[in-house]
Protein backbone atom coordinates (compact mmCIF):
# COMPACT_ATOMS: atom_id res chain seq x y z
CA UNK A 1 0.24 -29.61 -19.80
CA UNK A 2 3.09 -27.47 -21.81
CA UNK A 3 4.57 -27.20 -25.15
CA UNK A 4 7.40 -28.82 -23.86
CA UNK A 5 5.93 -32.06 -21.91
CA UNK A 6 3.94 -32.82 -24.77
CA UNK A 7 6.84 -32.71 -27.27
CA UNK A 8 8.86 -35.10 -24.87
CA UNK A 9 6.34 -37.24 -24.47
CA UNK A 10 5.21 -37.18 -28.49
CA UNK A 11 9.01 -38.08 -28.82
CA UNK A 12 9.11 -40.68 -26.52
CA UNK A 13 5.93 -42.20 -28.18
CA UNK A 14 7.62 -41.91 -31.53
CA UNK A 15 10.93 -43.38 -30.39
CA UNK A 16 11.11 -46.76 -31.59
CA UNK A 17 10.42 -45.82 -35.15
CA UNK A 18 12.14 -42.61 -35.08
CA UNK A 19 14.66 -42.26 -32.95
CA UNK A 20 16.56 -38.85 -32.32
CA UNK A 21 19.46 -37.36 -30.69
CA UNK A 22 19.28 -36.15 -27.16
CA UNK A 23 20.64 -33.01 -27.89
CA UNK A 24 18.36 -32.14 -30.70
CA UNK A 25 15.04 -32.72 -28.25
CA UNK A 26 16.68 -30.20 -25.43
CA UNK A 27 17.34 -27.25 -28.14
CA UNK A 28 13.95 -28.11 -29.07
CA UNK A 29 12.31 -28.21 -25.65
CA UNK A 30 14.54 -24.92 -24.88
CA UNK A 31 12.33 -23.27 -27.83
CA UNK A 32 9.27 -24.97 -26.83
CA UNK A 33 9.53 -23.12 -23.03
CA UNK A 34 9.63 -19.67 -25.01
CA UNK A 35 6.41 -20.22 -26.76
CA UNK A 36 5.10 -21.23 -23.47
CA UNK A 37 6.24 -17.85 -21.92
CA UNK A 38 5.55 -16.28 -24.75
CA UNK A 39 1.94 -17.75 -24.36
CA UNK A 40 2.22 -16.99 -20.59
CA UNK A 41 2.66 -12.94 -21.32
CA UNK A 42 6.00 -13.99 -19.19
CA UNK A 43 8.16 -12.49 -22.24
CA UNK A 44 8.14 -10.97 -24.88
CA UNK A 45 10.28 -10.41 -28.39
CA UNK A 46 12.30 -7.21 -29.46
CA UNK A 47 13.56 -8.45 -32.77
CA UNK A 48 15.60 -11.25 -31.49
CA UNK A 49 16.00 -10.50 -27.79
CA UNK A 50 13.91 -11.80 -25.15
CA UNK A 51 12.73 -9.08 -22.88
CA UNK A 52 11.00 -10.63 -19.73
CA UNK A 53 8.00 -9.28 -18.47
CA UNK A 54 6.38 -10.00 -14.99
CA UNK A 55 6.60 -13.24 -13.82
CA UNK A 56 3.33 -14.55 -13.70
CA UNK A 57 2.52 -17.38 -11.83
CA UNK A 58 3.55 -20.83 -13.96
CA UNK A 59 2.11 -23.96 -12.07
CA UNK A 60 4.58 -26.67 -14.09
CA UNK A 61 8.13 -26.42 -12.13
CA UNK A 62 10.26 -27.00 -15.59
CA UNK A 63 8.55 -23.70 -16.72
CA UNK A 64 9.03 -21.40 -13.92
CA UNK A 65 12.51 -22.36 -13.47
CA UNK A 66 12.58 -21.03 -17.25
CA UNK A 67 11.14 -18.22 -16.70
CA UNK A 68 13.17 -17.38 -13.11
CA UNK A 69 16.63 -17.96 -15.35
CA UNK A 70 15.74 -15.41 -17.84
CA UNK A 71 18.25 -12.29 -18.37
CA UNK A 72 15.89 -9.18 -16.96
CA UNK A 73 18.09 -6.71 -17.55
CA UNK A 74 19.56 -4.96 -20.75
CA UNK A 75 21.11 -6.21 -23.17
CA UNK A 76 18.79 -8.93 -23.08
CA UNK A 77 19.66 -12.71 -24.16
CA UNK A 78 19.17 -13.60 -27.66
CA UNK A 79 17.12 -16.17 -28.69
CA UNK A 80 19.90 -18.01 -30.09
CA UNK A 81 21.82 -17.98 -26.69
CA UNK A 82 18.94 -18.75 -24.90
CA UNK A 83 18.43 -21.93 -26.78
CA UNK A 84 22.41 -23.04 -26.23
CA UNK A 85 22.39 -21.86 -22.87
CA UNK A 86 18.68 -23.79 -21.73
CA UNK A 87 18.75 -26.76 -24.02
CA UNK A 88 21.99 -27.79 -22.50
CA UNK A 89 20.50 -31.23 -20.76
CA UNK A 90 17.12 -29.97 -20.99
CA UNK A 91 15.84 -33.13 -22.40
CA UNK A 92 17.37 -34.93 -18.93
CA UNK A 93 15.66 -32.48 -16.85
CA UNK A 94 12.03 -32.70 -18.16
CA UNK A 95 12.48 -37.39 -17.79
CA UNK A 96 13.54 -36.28 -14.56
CA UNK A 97 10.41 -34.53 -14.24
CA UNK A 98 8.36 -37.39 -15.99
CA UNK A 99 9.78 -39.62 -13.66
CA UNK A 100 8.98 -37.67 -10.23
CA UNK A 101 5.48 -37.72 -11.31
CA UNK A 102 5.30 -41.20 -12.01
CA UNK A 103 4.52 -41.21 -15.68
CA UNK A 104 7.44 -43.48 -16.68
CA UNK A 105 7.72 -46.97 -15.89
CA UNK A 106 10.03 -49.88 -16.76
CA UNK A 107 8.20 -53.22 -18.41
CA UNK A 108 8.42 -56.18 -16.72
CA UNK A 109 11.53 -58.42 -18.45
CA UNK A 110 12.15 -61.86 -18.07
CA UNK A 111 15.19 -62.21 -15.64
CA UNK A 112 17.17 -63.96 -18.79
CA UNK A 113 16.75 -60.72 -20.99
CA UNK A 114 19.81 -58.07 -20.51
CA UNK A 115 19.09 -55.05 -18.52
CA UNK A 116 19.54 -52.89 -21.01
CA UNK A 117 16.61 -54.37 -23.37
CA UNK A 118 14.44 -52.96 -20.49
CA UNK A 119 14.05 -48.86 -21.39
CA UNK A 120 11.70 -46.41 -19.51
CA UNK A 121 8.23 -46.18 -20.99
CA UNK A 122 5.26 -43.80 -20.31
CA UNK A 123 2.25 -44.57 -18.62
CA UNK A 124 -1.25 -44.63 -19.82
CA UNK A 125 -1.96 -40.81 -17.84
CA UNK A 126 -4.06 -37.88 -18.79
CA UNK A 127 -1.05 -36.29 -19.60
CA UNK A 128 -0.27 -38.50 -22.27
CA UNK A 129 -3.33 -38.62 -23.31
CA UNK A 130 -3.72 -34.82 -23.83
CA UNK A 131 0.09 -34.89 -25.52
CA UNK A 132 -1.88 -37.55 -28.20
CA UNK A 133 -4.90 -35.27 -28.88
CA UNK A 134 -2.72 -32.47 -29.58
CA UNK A 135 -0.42 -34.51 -31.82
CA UNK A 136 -3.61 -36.29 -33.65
CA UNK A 137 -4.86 -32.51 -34.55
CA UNK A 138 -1.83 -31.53 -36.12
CA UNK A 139 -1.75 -28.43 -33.93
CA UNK A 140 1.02 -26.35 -35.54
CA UNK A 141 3.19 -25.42 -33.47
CA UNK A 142 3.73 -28.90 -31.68
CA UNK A 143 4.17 -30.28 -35.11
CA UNK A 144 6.30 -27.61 -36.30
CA UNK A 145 8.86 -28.98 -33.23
CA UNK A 146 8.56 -32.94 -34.19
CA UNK A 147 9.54 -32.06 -37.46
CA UNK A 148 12.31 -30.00 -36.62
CA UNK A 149 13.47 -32.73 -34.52
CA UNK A 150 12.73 -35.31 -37.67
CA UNK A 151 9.90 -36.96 -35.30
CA UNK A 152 7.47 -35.63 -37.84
CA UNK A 153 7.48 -34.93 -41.71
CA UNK A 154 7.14 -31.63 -42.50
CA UNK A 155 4.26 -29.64 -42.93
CA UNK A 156 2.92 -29.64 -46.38
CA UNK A 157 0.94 -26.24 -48.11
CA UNK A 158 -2.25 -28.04 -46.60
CA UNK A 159 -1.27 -27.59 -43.28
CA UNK A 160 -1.75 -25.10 -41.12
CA UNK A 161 0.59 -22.91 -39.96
CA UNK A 162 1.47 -20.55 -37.13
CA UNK A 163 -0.51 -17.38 -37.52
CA UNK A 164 1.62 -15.61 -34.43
CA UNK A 165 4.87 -13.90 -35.56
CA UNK A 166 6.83 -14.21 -32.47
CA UNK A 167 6.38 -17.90 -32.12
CA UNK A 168 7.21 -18.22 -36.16
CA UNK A 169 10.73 -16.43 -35.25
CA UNK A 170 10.73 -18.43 -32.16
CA UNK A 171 10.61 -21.82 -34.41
CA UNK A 172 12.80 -20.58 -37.16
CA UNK A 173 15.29 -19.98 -34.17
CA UNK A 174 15.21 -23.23 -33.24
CA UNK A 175 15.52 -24.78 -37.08
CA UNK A 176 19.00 -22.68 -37.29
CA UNK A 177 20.12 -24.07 -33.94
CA UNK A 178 19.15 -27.47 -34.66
CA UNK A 179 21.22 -27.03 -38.34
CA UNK A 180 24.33 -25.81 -36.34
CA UNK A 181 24.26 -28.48 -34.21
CA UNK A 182 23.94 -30.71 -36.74
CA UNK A 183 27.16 -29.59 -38.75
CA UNK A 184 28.62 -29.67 -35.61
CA UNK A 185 28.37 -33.43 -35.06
CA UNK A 186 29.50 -33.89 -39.19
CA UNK A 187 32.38 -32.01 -38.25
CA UNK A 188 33.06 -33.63 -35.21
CA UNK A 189 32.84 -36.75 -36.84
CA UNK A 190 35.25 -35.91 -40.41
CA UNK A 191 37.47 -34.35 -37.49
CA UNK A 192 37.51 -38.09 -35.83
CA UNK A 193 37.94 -40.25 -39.04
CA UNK A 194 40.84 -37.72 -40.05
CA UNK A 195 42.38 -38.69 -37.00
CA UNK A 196 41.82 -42.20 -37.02
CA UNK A 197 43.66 -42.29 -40.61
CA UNK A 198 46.65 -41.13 -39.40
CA UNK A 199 46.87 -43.25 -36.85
CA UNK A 200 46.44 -46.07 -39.22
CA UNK A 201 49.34 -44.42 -41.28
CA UNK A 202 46.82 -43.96 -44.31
């Protein structure tokens, strides 16, 4: 299994009690690939930049596509603009993925109950078994992504944290992109309610 998977499927656990935006999961997952390839000796970090190195071979699909999309020539992509430029649907992509393999399911409803009380669930796999062993550790860098994403308080002084610098800017990366994106929506939103006032002629 990958970073990624397991945070999707940690997040889809956690979804009834803490639900999340879409978008916020696939900048997430976006960050979660690099520490993958990072892991992978696919890539590595020049302050910021992401400078590929040999492709090794990646057995998951979601990861080698990653790695085949990076920028392998100078100047190399920022983190930042990797995240943007990756997370964009990301989230889709890897319950796409999910769903291929036949990890998600839909419950059995009662043919009264509206379709849409029915929602994709995971199955019992080894996959999401592995996902729950690393979340029940508190391995740090999985549960430094669910509590960016808010699917996970954040780690206290006890915790432990992520001894590897280039995964520590890697997460910090994705905390700034996931701050943007939330002042984004609030904009978005005052941007919308100014609107609707004049409209209303107040």
């Amino acid at each position: 299994m990958t970073t990624p998977r397991d945070l999707l499927i940690a997040a889809m656990d956690m979804a009834a009690s803490r639900p999340l935006e879409r978008g916020d999961l696939s900048l997430a997952l976006a960050g979660a690939e690099v520490i993958d390839l990072l892991g992978a000796q696919a890539i590595r970090l020049d302050g910021d930049q992401i400078v590929p190195s040999h492709p090794p071979a990646i057995a998951d699909r979601l990861l080698d596509e990653a790695a085949s999309s990076l920028i392998r020539e100078a100047p190399y992509e920022s983190l930042e603009d990797w995240l943007w430029r990756r997370g964009r649907g990301l989230s889709s992509a890897y319950l796409a993925a999910l769903q291929a393999e036949g990890q998600l399911t839909r419950p059995h409803r009662p043919r009264w109950m509206p379709s849409r009380a029915s929602r994709t669930v995971l199955v019992d796999s080894p996959a999401r078994r592995e996902a729950a062993d690393r979340w029940t550790s508190d391995e740090p860098i999985l549960a430094a992504l669910a509590a960016a994403v808010g699917i996970r308080d954040k780690p206290t002084g006890d915790s432990p944290g992520v001894a590897d610098d280039a995964v520590a800017t890697v997460l910090a990366a994705v905390d700034d992109a996931l701050r943007d994106l939330e002042f984004q929506r609030q904009r978005r939103a005052l941007d919308e309610a100014a609107f609707d006032n004049i409209w209303r002629g107040e």
